[in-house]
PDB file of N, CA and C in Angstrom:
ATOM      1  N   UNK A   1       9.871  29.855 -84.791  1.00  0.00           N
ATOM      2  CA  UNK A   1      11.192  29.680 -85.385  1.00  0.00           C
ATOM      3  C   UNK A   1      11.759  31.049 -85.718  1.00  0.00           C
ATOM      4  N   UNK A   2      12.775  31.259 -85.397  1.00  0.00           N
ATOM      5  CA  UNK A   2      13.230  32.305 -85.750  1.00  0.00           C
ATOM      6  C   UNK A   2      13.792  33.215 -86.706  1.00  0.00           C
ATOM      7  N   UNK A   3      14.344  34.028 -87.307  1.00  0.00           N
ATOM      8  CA  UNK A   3      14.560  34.346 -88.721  1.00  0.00           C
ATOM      9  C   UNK A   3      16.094  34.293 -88.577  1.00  0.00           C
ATOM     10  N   UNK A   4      16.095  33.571 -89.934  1.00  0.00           N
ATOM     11  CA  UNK A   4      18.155  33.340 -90.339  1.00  0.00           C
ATOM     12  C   UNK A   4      18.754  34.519 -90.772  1.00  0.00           C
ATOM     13  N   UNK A   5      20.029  34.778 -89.966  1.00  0.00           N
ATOM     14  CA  UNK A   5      20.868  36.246 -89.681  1.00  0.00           C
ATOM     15  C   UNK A   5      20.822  36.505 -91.522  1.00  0.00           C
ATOM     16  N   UNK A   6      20.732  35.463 -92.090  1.00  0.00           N
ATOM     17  CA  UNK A   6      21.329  36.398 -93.746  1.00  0.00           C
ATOM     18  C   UNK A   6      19.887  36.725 -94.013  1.00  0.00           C
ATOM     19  N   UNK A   7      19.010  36.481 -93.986  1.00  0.00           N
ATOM     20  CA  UNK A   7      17.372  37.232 -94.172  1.00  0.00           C
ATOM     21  C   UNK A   7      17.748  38.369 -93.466  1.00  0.00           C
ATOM     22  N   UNK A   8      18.031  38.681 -92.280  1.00  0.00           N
ATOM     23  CA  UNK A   8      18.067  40.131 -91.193  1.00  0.00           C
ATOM     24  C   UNK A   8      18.897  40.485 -92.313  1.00  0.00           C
ATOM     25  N   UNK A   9      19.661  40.529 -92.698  1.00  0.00           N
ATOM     26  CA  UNK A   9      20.991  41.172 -93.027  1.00  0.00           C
ATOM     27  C   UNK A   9      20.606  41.662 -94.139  1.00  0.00           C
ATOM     28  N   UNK A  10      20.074  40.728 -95.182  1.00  0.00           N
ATOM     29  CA  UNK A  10      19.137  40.959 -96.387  1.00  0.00           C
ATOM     30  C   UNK A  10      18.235  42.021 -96.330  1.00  0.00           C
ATOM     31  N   UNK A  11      17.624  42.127 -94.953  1.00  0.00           N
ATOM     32  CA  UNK A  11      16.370  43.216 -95.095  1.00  0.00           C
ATOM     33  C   UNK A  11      16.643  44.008 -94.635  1.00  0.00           C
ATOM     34  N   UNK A  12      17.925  44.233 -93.358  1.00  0.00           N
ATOM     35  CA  UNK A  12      18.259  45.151 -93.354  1.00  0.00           C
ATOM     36  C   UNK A  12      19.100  46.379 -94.690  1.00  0.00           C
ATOM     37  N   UNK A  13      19.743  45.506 -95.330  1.00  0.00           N
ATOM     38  CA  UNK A  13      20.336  46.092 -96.920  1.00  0.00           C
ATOM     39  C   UNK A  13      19.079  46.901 -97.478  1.00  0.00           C
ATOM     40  N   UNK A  14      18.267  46.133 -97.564  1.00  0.00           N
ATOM     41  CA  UNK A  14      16.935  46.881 -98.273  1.00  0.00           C
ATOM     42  C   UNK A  14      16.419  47.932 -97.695  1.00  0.00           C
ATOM     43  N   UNK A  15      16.373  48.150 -96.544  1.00  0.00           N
ATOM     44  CA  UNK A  15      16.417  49.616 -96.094  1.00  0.00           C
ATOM     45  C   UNK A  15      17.149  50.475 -96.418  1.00  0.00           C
ATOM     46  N   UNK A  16      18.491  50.061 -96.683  1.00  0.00           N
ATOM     47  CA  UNK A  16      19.822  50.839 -97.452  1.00  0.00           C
ATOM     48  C   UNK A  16      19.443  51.013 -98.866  1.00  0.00           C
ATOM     49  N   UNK A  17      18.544  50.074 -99.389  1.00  0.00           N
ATOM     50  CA  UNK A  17      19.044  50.275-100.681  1.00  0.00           C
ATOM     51  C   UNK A  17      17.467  51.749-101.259  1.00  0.00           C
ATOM     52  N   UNK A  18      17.763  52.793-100.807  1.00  0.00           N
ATOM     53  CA  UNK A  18      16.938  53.779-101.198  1.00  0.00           C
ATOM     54  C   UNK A  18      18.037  55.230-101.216  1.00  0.00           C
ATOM     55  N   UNK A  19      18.448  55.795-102.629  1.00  0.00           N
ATOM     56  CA  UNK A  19      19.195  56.805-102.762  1.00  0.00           C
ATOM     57  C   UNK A  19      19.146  58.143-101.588  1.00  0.00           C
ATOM     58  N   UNK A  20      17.759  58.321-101.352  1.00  0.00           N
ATOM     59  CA  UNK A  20      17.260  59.380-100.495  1.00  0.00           C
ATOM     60  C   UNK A  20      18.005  58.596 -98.897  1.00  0.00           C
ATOM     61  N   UNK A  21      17.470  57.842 -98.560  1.00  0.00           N
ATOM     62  CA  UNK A  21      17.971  57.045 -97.181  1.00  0.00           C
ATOM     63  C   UNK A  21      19.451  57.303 -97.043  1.00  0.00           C
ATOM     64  N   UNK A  22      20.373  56.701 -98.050  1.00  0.00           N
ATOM     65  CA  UNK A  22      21.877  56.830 -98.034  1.00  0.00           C
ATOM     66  C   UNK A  22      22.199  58.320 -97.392  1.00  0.00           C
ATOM     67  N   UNK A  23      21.128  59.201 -98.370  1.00  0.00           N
ATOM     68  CA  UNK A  23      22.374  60.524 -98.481  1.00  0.00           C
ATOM     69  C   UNK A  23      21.644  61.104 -97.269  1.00  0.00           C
ATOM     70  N   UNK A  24      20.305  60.904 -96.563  1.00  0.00           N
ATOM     71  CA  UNK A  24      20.348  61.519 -94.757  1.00  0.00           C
ATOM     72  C   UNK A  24      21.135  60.636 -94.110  1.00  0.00           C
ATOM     73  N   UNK A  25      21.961  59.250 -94.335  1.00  0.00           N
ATOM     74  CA  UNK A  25      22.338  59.001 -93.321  1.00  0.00           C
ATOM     75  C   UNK A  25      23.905  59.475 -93.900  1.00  0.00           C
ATOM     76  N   UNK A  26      24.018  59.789 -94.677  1.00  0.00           N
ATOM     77  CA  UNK A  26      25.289  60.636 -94.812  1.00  0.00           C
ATOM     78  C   UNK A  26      25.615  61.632 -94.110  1.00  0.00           C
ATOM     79  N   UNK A  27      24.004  62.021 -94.318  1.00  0.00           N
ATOM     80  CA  UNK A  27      24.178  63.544 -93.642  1.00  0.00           C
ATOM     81  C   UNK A  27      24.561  63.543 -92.184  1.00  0.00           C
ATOM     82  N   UNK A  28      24.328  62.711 -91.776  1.00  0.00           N
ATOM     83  CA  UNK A  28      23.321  62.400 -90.175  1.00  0.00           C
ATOM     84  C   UNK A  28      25.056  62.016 -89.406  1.00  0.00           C
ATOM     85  N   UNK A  29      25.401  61.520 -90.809  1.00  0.00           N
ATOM     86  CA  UNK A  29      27.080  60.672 -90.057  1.00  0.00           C
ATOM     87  C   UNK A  29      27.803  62.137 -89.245  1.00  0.00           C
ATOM     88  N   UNK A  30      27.261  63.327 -90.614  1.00  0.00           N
ATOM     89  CA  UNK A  30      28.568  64.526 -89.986  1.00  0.00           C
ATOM     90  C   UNK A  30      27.581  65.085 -88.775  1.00  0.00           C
ATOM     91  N   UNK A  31      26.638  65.068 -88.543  1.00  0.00           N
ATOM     92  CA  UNK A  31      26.134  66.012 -87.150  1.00  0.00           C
ATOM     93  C   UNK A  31      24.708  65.494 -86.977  1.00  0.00           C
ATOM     94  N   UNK A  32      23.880  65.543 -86.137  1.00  0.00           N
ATOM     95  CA  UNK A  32      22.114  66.017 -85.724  1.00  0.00           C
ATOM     96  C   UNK A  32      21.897  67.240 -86.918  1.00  0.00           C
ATOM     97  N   UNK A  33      21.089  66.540 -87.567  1.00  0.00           N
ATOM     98  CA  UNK A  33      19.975  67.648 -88.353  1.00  0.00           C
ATOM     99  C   UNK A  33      18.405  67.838 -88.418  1.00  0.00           C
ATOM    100  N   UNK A  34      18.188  68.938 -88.214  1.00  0.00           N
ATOM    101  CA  UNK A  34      16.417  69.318 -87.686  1.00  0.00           C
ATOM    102  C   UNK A  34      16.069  69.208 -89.310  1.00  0.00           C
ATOM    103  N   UNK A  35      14.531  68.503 -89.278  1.00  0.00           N
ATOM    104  CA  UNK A  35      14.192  68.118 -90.778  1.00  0.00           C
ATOM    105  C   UNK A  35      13.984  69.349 -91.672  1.00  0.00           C
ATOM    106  N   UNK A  36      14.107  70.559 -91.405  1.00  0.00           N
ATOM    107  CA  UNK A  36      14.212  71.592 -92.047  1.00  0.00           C
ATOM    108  C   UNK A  36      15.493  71.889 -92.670  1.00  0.00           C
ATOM    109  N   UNK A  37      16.687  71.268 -92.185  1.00  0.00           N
ATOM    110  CA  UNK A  37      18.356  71.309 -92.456  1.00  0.00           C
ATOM    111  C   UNK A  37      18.273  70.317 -93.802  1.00  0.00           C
ATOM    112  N   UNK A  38      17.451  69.382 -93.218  1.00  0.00           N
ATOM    113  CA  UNK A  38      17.655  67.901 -94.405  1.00  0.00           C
ATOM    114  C   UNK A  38      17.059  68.300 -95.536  1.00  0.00           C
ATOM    115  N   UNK A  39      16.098  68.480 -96.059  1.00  0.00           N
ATOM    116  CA  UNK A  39      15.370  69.000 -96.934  1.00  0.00           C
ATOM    117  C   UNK A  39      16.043  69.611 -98.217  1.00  0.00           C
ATOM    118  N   UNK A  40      16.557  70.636 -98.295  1.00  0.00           N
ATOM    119  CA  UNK A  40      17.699  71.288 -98.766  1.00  0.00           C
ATOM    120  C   UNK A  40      18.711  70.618-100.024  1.00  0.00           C
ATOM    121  N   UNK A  41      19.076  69.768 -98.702  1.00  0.00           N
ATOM    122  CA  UNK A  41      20.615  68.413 -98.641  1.00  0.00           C
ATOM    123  C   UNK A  41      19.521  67.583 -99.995  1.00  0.00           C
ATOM    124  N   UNK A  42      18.750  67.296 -99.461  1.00  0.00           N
ATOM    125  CA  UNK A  42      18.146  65.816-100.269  1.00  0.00           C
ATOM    126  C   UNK A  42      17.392  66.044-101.225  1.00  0.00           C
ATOM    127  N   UNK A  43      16.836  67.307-101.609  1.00  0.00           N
ATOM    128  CA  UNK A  43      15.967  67.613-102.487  1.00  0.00           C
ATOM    129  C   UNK A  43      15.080  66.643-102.883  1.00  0.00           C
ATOM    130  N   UNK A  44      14.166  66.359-102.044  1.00  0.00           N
ATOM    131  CA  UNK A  44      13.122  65.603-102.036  1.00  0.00           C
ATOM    132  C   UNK A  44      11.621  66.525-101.676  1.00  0.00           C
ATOM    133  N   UNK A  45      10.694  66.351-102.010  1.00  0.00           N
ATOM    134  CA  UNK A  45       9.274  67.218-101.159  1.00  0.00           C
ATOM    135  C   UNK A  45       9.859  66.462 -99.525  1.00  0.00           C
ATOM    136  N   UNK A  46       8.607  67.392 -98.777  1.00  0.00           N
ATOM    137  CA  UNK A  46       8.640  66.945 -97.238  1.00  0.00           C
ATOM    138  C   UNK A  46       8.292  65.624 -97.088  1.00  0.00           C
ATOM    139  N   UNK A  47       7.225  65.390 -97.993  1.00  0.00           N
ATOM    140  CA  UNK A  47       6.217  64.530 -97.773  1.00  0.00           C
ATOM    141  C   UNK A  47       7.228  63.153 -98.242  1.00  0.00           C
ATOM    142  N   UNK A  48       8.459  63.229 -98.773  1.00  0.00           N
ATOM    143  CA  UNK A  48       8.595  62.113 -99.129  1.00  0.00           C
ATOM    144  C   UNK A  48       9.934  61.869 -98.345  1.00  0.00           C
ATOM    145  N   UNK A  49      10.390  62.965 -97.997  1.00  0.00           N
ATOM    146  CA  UNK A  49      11.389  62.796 -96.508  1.00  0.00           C
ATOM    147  C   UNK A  49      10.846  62.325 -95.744  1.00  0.00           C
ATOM    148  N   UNK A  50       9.860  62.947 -95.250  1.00  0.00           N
ATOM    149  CA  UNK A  50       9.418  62.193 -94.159  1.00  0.00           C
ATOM    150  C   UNK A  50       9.063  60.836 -94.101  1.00  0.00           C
ATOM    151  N   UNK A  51       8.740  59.980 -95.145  1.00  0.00           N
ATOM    152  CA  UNK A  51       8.254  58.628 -95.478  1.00  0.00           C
ATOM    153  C   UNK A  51       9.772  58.267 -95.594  1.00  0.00           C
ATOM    154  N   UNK A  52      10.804  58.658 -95.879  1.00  0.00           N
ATOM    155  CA  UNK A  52      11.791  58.237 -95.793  1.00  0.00           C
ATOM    156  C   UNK A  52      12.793  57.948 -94.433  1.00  0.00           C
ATOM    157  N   UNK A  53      12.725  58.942 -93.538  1.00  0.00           N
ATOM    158  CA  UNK A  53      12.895  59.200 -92.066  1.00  0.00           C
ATOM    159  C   UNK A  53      11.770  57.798 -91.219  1.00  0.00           C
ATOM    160  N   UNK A  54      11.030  58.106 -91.612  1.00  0.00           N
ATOM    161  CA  UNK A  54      10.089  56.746 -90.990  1.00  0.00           C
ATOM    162  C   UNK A  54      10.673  55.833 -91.295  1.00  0.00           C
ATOM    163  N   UNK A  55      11.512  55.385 -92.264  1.00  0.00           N
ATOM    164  CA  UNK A  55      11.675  53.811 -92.425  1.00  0.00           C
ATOM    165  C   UNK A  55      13.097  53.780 -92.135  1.00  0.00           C
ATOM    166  N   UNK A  56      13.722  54.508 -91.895  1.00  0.00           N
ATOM    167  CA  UNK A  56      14.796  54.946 -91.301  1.00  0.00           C
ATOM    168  C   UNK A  56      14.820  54.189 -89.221  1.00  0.00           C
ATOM    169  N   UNK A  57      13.995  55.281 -89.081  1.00  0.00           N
ATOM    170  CA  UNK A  57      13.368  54.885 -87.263  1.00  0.00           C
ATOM    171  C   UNK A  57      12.749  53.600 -87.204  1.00  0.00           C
ATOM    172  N   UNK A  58      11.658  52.910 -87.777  1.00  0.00           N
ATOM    173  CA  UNK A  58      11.490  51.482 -88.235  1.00  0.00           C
ATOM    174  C   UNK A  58      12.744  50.631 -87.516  1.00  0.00           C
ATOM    175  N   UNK A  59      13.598  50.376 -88.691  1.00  0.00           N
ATOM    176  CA  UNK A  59      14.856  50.282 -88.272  1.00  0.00           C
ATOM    177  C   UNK A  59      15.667  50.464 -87.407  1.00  0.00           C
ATOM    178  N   UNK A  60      15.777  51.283 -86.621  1.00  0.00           N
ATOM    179  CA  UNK A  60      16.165  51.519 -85.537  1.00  0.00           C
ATOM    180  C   UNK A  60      17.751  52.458 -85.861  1.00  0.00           C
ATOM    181  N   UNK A  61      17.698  52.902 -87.353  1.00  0.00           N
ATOM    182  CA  UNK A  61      19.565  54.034 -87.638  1.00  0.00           C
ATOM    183  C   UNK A  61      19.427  55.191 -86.852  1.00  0.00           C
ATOM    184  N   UNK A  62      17.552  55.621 -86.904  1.00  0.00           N
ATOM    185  CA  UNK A  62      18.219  57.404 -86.629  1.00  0.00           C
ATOM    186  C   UNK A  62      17.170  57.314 -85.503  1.00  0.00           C
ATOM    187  N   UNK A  63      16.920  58.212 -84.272  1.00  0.00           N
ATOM    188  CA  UNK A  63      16.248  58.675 -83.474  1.00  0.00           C
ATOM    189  C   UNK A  63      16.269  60.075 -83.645  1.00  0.00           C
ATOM    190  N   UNK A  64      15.016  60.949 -82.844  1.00  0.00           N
ATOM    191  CA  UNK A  64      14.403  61.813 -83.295  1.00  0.00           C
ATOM    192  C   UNK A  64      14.518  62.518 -81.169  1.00  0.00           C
ATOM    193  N   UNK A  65      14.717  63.702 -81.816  1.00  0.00           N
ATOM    194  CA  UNK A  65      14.466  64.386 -80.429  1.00  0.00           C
ATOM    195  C   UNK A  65      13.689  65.752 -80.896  1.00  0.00           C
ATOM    196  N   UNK A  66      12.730  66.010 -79.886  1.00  0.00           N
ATOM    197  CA  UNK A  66      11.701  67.261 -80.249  1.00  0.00           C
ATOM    198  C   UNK A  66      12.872  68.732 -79.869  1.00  0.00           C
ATOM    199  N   UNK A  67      12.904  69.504 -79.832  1.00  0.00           N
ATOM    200  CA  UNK A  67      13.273  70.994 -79.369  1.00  0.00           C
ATOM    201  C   UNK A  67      12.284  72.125 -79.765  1.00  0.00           C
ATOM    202  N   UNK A  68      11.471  72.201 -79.332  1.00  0.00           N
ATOM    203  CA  UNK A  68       9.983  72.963 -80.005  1.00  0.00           C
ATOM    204  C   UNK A  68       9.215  72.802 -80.818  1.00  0.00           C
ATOM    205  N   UNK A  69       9.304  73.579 -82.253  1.00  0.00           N
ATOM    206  CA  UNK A  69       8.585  73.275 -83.275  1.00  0.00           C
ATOM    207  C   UNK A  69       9.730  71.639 -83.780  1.00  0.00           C
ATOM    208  N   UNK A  70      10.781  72.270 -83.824  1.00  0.00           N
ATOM    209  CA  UNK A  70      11.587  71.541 -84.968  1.00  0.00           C
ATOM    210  C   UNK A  70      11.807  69.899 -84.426  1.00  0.00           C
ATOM    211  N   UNK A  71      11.928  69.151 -84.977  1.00  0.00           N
ATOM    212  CA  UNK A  71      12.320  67.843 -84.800  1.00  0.00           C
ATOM    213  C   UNK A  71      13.942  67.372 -85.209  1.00  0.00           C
ATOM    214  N   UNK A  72      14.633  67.287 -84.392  1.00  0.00           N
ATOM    215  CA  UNK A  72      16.155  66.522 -85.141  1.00  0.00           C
ATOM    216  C   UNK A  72      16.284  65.263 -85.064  1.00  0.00           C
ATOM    217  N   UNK A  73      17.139  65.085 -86.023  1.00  0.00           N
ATOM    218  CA  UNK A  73      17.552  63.848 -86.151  1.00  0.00           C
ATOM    219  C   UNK A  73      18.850  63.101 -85.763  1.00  0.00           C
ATOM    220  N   UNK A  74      19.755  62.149 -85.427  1.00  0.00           N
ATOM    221  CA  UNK A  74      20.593  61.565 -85.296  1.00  0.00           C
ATOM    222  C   UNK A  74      20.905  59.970 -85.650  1.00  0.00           C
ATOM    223  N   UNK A  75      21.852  59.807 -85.869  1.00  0.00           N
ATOM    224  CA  UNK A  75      22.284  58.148 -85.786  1.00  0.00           C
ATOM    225  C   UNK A  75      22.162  57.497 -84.442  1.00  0.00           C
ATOM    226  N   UNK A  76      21.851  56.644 -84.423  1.00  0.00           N
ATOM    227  CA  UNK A  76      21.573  55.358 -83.440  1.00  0.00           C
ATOM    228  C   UNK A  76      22.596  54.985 -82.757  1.00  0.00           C
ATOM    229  N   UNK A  77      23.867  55.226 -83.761  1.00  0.00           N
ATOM    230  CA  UNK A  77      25.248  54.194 -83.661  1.00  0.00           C
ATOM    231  C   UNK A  77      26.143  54.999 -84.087  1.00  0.00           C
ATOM    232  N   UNK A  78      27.551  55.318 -84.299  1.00  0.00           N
ATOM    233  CA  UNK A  78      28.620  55.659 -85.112  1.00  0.00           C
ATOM    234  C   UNK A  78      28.823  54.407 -85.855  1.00  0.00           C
ATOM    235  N   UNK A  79      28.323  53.076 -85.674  1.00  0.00           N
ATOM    236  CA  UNK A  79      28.526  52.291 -86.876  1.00  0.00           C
ATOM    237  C   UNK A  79      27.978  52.359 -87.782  1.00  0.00           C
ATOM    238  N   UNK A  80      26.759  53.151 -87.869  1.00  0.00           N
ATOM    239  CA  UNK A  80      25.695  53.480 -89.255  1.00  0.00           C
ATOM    240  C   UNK A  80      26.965  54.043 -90.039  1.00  0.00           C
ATOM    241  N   UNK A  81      27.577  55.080 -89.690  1.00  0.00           N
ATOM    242  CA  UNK A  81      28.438  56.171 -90.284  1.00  0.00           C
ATOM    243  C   UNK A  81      29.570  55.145 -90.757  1.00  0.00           C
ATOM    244  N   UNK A  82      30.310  53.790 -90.074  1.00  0.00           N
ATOM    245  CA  UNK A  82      31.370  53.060 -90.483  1.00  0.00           C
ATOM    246  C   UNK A  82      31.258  52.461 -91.305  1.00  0.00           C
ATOM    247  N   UNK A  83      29.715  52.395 -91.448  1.00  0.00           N
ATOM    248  CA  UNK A  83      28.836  51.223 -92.557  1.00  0.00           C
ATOM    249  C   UNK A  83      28.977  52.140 -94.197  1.00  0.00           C
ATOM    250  N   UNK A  84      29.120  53.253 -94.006  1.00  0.00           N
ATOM    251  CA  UNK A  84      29.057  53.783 -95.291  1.00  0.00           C
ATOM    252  C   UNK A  84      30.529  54.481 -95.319  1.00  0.00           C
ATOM    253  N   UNK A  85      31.340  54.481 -94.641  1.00  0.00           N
ATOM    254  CA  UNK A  85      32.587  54.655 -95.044  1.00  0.00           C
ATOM    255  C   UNK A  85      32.956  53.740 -95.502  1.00  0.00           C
ATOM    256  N   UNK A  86      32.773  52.230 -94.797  1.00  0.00           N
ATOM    257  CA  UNK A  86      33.387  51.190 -95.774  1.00  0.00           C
ATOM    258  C   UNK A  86      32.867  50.908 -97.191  1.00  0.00           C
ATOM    259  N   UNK A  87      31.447  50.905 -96.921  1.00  0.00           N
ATOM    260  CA  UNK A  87      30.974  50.880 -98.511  1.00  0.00           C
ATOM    261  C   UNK A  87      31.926  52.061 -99.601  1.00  0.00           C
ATOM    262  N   UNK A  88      32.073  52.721 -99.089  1.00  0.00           N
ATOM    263  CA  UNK A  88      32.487  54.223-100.292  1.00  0.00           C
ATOM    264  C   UNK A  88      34.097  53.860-100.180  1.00  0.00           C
ATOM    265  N   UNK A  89      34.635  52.877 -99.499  1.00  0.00           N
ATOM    266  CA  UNK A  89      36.021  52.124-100.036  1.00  0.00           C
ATOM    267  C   UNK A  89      35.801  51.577-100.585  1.00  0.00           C
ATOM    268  N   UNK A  90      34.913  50.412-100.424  1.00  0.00           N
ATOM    269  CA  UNK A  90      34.716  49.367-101.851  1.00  0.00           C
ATOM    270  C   UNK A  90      34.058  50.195-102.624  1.00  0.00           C
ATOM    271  N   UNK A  91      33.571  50.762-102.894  1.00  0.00           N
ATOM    272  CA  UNK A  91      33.134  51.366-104.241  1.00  0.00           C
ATOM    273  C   UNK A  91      34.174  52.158-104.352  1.00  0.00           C
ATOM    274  N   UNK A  92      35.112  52.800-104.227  1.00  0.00           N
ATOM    275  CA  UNK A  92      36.203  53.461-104.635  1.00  0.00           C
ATOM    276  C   UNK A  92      37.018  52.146-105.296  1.00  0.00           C
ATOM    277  N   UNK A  93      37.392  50.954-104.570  1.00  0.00           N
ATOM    278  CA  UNK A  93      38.109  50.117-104.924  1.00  0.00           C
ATOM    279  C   UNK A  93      37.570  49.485-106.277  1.00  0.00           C
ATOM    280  N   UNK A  94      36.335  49.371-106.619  1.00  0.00           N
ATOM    281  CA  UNK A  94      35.554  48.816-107.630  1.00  0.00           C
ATOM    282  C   UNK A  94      35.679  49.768-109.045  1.00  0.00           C
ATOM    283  N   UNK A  95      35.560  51.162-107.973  1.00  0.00           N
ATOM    284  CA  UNK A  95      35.373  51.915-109.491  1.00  0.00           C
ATOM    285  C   UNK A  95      37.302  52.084-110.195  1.00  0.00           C
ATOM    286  N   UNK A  96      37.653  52.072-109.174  1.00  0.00           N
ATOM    287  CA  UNK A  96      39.358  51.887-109.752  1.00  0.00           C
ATOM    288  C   UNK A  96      39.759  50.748-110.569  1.00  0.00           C
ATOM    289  N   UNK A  97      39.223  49.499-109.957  1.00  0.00           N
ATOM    290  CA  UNK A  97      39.015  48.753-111.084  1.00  0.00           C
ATOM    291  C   UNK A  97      38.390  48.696-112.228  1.00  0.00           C
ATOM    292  N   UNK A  98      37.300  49.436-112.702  1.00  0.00           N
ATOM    293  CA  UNK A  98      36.626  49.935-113.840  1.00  0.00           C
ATOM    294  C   UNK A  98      37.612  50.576-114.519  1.00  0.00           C
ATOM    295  N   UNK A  99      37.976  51.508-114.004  1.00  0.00           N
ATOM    296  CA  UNK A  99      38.967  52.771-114.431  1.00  0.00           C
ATOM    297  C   UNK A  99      40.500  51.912-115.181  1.00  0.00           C
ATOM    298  N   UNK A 100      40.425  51.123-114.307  1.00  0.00           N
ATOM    299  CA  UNK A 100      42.119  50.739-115.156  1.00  0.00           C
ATOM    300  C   UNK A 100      41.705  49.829-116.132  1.00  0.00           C
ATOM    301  N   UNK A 101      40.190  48.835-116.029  1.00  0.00           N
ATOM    302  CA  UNK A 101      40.132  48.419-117.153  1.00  0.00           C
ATOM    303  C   UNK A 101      39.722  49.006-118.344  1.00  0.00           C
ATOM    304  N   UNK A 102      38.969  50.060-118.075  1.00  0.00           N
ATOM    305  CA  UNK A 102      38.741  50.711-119.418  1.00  0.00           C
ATOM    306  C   UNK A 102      40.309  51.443-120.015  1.00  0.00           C
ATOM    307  N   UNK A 103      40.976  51.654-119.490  1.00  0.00           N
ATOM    308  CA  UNK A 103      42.262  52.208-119.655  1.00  0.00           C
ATOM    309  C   UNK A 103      43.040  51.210-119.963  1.00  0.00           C
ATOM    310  N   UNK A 104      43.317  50.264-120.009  1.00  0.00           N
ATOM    311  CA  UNK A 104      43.537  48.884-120.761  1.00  0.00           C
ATOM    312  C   UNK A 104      42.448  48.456-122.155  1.00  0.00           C
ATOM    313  N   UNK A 105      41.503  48.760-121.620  1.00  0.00           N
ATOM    314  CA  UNK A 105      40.479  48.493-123.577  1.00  0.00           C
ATOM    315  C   UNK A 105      41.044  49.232-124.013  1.00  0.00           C
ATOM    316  N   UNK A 106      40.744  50.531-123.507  1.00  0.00           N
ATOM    317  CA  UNK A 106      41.260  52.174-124.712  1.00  0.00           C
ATOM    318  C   UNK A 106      42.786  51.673-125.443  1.00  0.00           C
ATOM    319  N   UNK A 107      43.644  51.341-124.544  1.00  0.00           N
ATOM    320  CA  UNK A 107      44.796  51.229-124.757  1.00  0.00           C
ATOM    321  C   UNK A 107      45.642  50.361-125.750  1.00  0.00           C
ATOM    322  N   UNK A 108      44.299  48.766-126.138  1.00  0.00           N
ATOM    323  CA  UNK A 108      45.011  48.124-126.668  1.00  0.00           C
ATOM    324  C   UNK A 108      43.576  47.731-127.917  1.00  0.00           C
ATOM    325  N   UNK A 109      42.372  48.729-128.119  1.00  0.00           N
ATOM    326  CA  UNK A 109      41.704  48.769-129.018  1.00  0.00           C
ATOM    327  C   UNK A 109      42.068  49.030-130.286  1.00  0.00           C
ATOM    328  N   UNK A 110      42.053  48.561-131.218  1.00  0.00           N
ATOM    329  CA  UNK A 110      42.838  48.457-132.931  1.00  0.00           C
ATOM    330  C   UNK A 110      42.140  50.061-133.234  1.00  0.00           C
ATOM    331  N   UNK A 111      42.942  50.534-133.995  1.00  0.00           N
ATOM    332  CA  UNK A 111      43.030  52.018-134.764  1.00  0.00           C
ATOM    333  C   UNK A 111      42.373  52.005-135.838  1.00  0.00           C
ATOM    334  N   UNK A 112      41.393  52.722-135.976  1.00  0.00           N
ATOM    335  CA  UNK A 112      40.439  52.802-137.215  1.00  0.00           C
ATOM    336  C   UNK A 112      41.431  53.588-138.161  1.00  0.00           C
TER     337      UNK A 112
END
């Protein structure tokens, strides 16, 4: 039997949902970066980039090409990259809504 698209969809999210993961595939949206570039960006040890990059490829977002020593990285898709532009609209749209409601409490909170 096969697995129901909102489980995929579900577990795919959960791969997303790791702070370190987001911000290489942020990175990854603007260019190919050799894991020596990423490092830097993510301020993480190696050891835990790299466990992060693995579950990344798992998945199938980023592929890996050798060029000597160094290893780079890339997106799979330009939809990885559409996937987090839209998210960072709705969260722009969300946090604007925060913003005007607290600016409505402030606004109509009684005066000590």
């Amino acid at each position: 039997m096969s697995t129901p698209l909102y489980q995929l969809k579900a577990e795919f999210f959960k791969t997303l949902g790791h702070p370190v993961r987001i911000r290489v595939l942020e990175l990854l949206s603007v260019r190919e970066h050799a894991v020596a570039e990423l490092l830097p960006e993510v301020g993480v040890e190696a050891a835990s980039l790299s466990q992060q990059l693995a579950v990344l490829r798992k998945a199938n977002l980023v592929i890996t090409r050798r060029e000597g020593v160094n290893v780079y990285y890339r997106l799979t898709s330009d939809e990885v990259a559409e996937l987090l532009r839209v998210a960072r609209s709705i969260l722009s749209g969300v946090l604007q809504g925060q913003a005007e409601l607290l600016a409505d409490l402030r606004a109509t909170s009684p005066q000590r």
